[in-house]
C-alpha atoms as a PDB file:
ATOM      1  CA  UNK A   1     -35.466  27.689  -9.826  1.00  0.00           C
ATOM      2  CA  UNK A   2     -32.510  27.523  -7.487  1.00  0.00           C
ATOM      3  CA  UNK A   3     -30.889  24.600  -7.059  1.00  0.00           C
ATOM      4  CA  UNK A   4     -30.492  22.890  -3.692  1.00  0.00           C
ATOM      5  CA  UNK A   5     -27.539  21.237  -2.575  1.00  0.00           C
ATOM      6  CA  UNK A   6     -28.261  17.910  -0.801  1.00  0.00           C
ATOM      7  CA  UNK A   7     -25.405  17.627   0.903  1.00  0.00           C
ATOM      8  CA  UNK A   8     -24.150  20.669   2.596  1.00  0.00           C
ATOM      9  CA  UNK A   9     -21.861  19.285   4.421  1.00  0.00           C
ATOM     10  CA  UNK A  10     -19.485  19.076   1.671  1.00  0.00           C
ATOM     11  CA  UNK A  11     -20.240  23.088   1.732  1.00  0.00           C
ATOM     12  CA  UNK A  12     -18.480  23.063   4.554  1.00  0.00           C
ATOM     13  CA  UNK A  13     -15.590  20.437   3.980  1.00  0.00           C
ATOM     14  CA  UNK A  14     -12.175  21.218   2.526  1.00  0.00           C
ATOM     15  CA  UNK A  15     -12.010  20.617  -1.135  1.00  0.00           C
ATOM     16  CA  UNK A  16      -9.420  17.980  -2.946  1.00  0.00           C
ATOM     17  CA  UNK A  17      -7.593  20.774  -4.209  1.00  0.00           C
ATOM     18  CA  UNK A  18      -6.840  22.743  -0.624  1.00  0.00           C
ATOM     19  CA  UNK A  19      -5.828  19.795   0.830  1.00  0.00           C
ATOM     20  CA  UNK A  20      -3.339  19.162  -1.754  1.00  0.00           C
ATOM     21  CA  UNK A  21      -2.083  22.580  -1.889  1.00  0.00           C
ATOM     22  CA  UNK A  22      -1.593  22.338   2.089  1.00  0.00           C
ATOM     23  CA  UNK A  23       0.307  19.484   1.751  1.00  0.00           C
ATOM     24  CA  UNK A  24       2.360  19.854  -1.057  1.00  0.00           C
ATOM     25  CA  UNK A  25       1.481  16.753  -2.831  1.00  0.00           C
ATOM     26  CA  UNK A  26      -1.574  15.019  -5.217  1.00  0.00           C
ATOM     27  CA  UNK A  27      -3.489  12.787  -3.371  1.00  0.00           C
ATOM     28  CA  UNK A  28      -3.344   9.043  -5.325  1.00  0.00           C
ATOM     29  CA  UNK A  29      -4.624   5.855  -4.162  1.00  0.00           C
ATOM     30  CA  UNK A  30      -2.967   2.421  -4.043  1.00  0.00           C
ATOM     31  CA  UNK A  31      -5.498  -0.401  -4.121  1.00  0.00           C
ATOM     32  CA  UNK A  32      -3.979  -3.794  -3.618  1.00  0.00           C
ATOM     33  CA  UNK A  33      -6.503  -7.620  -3.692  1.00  0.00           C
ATOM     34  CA  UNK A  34      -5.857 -10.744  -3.662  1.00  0.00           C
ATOM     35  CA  UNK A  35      -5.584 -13.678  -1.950  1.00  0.00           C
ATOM     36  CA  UNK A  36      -5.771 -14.204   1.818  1.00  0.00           C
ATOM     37  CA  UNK A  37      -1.766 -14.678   2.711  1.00  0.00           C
ATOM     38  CA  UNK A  38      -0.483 -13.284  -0.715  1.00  0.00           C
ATOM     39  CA  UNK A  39       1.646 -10.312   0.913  1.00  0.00           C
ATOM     40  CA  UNK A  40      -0.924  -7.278   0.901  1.00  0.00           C
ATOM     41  CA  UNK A  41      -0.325  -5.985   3.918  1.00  0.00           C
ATOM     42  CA  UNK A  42       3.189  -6.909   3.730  1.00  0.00           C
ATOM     43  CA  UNK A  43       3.721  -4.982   0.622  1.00  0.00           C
ATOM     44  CA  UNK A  44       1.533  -1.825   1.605  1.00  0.00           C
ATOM     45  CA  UNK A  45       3.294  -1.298   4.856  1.00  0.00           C
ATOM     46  CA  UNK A  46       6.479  -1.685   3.134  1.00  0.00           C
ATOM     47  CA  UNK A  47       5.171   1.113   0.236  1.00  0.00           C
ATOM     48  CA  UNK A  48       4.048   2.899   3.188  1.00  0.00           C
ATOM     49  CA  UNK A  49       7.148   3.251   5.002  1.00  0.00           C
ATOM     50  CA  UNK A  50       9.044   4.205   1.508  1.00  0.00           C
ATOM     51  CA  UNK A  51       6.588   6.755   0.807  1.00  0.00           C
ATOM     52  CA  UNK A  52       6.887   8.354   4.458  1.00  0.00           C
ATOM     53  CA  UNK A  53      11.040   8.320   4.010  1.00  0.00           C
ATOM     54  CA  UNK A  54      10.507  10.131   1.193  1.00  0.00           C
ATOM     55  CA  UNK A  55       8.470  12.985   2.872  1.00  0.00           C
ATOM     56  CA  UNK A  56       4.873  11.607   1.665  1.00  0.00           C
ATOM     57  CA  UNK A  57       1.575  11.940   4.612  1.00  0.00           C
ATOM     58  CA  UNK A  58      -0.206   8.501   3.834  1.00  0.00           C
ATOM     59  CA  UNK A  59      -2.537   6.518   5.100  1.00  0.00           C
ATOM     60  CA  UNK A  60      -2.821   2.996   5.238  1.00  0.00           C
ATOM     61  CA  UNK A  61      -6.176   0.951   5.399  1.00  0.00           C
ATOM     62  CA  UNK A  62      -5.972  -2.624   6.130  1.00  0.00           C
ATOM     63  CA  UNK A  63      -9.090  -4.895   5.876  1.00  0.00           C
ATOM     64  CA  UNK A  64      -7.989  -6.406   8.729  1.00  0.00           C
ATOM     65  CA  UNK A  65      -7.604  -3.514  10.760  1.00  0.00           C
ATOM     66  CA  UNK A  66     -10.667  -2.174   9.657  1.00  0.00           C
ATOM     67  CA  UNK A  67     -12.624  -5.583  10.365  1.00  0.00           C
ATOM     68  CA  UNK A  68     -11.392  -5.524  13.954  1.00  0.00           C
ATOM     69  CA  UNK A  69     -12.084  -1.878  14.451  1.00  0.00           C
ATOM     70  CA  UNK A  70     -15.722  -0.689  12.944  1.00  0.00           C
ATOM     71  CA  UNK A  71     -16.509  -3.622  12.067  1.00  0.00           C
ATOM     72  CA  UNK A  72     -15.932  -5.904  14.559  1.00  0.00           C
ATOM     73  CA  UNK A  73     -19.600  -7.128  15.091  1.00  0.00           C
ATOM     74  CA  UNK A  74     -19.239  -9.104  11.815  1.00  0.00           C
ATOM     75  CA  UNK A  75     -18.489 -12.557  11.650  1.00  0.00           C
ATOM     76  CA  UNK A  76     -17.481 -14.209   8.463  1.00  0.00           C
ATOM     77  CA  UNK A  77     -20.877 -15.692   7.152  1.00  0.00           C
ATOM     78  CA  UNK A  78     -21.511 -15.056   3.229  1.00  0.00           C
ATOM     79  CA  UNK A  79     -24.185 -12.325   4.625  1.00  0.00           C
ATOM     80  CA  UNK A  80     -21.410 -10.716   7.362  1.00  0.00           C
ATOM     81  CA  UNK A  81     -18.435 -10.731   4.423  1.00  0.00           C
ATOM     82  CA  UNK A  82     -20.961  -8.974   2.179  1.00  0.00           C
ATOM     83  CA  UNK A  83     -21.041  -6.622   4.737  1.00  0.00           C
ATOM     84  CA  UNK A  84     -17.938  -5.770   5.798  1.00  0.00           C
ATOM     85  CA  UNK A  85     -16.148  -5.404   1.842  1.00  0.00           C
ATOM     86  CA  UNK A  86     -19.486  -3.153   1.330  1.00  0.00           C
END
């Protein structure tokens, strides 16, 4: 029996290793937590910038950003912060 792929769109979608042969570089990700006001976003723009001088492509993903972009129809009840770190 053949098997079928449930998710074909990853048939169609470039794979880890093309992308990092495109750019020239091995994709890694920096994951920083903590405390609200301890210099996250602080430090990760500043890692950001660093990386970029040094002829990096990044991306940066701030929870804040992301709260007030897809999901900004969350407030911050227990249910709403479940939500949004989901």
């Amino acid at each position: 029996m053949q098997e079928k792929n449930i998710y074909p769109v990853f048939d169609r979608a470039l794979t880890r290793d093309d992308k990092q042969k495109f750019l020239n570089q091995h994709s890694r990700v920096l994951w920083f937590t903590g405390l609200s006001g301890a210099g996250k976003s602080t430090l990760s723009i500043a890692i950001e910038k660093e990386l970029f001088n040094k002829g990096f492509v990044c991306q940066l993903l701030d929870g804040d950003n992301i709260r007030s972009g897809i999901n900004n129809n969350l407030g911050f009840s227990i249910r709403d912060r479940k939500e949004n770190i989901r």
